[in-house]
PDB file of N, CA and C in Angstrom:
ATOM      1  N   UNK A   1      -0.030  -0.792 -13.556  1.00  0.00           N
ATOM      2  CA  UNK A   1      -0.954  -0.336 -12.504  1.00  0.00           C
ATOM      3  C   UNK A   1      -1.450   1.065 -12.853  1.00  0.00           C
ATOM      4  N   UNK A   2      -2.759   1.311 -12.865  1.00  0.00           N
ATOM      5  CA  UNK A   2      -3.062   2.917 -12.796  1.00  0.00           C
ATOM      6  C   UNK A   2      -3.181   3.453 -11.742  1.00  0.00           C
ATOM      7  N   UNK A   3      -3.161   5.096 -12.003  1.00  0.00           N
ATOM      8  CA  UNK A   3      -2.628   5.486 -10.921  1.00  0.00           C
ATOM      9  C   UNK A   3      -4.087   5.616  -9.898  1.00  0.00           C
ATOM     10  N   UNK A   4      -5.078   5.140 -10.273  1.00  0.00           N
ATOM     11  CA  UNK A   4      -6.164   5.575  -8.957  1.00  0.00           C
ATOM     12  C   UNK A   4      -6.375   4.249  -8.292  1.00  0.00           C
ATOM     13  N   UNK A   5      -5.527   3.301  -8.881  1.00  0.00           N
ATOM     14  CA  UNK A   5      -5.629   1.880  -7.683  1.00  0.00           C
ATOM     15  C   UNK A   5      -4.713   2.339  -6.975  1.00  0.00           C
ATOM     16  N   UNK A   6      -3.368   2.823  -6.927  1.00  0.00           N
ATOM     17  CA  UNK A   6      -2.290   3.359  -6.198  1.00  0.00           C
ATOM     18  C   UNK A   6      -2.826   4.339  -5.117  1.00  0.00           C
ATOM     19  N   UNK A   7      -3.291   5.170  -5.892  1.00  0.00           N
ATOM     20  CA  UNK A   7      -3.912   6.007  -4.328  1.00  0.00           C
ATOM     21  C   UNK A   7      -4.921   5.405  -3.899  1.00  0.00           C
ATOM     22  N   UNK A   8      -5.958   4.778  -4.101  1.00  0.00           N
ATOM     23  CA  UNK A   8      -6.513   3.998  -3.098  1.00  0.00           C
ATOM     24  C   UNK A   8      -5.946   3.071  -1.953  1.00  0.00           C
ATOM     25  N   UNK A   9      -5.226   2.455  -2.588  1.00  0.00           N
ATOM     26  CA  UNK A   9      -4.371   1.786  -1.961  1.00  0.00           C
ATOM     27  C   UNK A   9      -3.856   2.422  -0.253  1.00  0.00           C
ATOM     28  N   UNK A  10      -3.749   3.391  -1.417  1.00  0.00           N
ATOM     29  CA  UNK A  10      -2.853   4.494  -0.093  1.00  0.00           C
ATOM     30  C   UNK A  10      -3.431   5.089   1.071  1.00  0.00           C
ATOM     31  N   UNK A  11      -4.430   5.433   0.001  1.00  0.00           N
ATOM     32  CA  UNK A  11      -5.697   5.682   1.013  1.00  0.00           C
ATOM     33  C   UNK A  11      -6.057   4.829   2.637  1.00  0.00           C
ATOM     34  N   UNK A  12      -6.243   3.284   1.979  1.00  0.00           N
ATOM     35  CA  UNK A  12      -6.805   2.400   2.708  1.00  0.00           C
ATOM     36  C   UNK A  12      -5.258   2.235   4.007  1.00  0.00           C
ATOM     37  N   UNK A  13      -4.190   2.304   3.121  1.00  0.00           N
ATOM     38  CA  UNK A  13      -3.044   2.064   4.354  1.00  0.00           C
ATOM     39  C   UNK A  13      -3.538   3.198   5.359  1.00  0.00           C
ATOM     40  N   UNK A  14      -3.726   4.622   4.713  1.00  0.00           N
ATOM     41  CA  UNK A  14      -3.712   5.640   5.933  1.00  0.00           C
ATOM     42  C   UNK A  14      -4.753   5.665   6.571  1.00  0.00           C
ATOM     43  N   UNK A  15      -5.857   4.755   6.536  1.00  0.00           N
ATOM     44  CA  UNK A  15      -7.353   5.163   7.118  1.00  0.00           C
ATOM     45  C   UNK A  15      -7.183   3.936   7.827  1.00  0.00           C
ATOM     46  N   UNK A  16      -6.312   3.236   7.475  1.00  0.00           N
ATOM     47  CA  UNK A  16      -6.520   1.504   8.848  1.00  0.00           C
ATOM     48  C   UNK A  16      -5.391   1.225   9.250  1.00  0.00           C
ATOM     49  N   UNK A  17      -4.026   2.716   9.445  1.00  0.00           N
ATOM     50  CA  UNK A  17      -2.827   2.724   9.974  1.00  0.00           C
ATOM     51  C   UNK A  17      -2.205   1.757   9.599  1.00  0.00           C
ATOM     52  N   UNK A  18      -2.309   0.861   8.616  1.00  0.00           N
ATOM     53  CA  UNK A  18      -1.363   0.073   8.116  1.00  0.00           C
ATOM     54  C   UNK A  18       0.101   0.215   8.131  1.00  0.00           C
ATOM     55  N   UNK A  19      -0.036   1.203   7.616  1.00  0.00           N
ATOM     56  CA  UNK A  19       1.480   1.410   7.274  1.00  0.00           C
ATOM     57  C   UNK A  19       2.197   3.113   7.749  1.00  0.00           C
ATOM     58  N   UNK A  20       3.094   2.950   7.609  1.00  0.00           N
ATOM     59  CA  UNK A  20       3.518   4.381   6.990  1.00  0.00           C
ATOM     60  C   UNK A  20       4.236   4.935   6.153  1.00  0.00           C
ATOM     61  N   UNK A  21       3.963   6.479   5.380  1.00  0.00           N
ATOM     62  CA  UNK A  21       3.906   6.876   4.428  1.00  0.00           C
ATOM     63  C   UNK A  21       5.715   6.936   4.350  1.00  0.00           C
ATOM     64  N   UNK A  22       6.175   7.214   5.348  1.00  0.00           N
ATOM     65  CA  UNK A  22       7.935   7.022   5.105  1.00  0.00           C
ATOM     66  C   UNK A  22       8.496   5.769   4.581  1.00  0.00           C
ATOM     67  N   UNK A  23       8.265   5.101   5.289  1.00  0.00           N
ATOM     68  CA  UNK A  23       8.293   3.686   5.297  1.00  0.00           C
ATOM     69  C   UNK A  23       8.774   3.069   3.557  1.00  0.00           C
ATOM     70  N   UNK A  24       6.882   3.367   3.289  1.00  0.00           N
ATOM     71  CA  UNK A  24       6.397   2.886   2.030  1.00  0.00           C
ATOM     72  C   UNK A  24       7.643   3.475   1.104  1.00  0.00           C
ATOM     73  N   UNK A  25       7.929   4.775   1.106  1.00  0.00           N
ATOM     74  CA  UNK A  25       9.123   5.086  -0.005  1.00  0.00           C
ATOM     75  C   UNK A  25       9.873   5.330   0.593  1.00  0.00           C
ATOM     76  N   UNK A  26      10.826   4.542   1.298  1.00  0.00           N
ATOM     77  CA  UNK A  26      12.152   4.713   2.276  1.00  0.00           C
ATOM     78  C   UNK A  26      12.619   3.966   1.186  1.00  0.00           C
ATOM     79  N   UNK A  27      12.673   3.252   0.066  1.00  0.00           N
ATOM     80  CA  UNK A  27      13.471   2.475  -1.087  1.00  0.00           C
ATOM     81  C   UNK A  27      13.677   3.253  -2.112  1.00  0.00           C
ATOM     82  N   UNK A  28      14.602   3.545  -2.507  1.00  0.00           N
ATOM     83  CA  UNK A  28      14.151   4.285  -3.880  1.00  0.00           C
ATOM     84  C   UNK A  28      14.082   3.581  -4.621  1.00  0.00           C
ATOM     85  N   UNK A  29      14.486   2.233  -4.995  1.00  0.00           N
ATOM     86  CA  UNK A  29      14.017   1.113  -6.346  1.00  0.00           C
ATOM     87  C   UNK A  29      12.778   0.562  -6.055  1.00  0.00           C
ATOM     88  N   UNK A  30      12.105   0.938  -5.132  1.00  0.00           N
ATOM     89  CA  UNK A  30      10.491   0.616  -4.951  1.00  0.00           C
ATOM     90  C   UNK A  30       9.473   1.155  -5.990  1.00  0.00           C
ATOM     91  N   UNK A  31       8.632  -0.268  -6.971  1.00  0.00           N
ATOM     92  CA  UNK A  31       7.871   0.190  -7.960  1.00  0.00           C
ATOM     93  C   UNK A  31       6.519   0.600  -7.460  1.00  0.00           C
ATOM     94  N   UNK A  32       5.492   0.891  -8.742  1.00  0.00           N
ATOM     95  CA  UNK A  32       4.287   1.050  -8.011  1.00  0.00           C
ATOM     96  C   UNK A  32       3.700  -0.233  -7.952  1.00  0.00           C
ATOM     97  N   UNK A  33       4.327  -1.262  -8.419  1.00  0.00           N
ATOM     98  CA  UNK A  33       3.696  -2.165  -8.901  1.00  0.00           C
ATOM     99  C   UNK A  33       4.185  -3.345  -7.559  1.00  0.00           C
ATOM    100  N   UNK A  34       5.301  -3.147  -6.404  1.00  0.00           N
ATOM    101  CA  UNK A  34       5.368  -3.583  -5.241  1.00  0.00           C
ATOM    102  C   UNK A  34       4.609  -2.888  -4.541  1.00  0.00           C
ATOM    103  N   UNK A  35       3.976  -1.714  -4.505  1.00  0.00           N
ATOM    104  CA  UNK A  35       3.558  -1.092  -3.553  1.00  0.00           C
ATOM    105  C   UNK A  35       2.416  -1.795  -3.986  1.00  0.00           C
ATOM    106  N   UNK A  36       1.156  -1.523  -4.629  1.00  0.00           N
ATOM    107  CA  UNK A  36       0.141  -2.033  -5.310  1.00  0.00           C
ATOM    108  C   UNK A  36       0.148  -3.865  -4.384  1.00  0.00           C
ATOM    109  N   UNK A  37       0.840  -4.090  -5.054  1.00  0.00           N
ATOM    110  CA  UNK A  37       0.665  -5.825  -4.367  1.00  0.00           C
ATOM    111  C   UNK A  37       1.146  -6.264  -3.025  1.00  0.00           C
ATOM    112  N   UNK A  38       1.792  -5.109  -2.314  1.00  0.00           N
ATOM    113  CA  UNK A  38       2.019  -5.423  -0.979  1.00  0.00           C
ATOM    114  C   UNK A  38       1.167  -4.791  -0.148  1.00  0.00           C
ATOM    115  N   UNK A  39       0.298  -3.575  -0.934  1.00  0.00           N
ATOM    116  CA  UNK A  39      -1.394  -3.190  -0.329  1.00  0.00           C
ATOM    117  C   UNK A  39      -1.990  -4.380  -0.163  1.00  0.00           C
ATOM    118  N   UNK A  40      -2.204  -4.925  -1.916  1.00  0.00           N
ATOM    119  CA  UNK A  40      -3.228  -5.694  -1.160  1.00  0.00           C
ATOM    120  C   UNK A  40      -3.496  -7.190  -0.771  1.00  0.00           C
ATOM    121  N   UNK A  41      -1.687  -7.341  -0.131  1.00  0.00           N
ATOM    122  CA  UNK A  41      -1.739  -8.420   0.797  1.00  0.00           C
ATOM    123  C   UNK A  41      -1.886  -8.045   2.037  1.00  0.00           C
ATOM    124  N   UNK A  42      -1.448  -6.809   2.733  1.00  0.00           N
ATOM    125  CA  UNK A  42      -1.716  -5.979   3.868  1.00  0.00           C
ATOM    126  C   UNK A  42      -2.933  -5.965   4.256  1.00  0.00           C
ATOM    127  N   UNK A  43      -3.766  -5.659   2.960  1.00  0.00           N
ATOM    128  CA  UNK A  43      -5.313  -5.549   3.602  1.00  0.00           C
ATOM    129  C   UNK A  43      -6.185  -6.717   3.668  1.00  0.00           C
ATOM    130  N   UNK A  44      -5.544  -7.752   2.273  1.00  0.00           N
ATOM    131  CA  UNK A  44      -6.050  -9.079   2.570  1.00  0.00           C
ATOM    132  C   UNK A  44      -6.299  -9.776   4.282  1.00  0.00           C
ATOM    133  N   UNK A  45      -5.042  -9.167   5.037  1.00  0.00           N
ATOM    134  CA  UNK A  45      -4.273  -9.886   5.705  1.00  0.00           C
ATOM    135  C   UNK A  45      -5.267  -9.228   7.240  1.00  0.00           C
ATOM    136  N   UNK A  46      -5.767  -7.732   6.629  1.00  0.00           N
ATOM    137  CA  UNK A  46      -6.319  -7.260   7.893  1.00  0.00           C
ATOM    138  C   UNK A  46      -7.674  -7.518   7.656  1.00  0.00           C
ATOM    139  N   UNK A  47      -8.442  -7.935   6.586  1.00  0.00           N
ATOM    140  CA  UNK A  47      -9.824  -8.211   6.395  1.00  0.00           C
ATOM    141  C   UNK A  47      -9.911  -9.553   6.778  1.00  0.00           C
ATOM    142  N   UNK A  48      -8.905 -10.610   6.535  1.00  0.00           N
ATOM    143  CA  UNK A  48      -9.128 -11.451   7.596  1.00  0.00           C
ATOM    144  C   UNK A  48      -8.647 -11.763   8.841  1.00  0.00           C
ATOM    145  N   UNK A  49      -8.270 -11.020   9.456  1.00  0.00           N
ATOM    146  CA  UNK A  49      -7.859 -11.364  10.732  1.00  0.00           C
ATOM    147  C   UNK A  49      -9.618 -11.212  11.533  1.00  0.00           C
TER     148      UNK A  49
END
């Protein structure tokens, strides 16, 4: 993953309250590469609702 899909990503969690930023790294074996693909089922998930 590079790193400007990651902050987008991040971006989009903090601008449509998705998530939160604790949350997201409350794991410490959390990759970027779960974060990355659990964005963008999150947003999949809010573009279609």
């Amino acid at each position: 993953i590079k790193k400007f899909e990651k902050v987008a990503v991040l971006k989009i969690y903090n601008n449509k309250d998705l998530i939160d930023t604790q949350d997201l790294f409350a794991q410490e074996d959390i990759t970027n590469k779960n974060i990355f693909f659990k964005g963008i089922q999150n947003i999949s998930h809010y573009i279609l609702q």
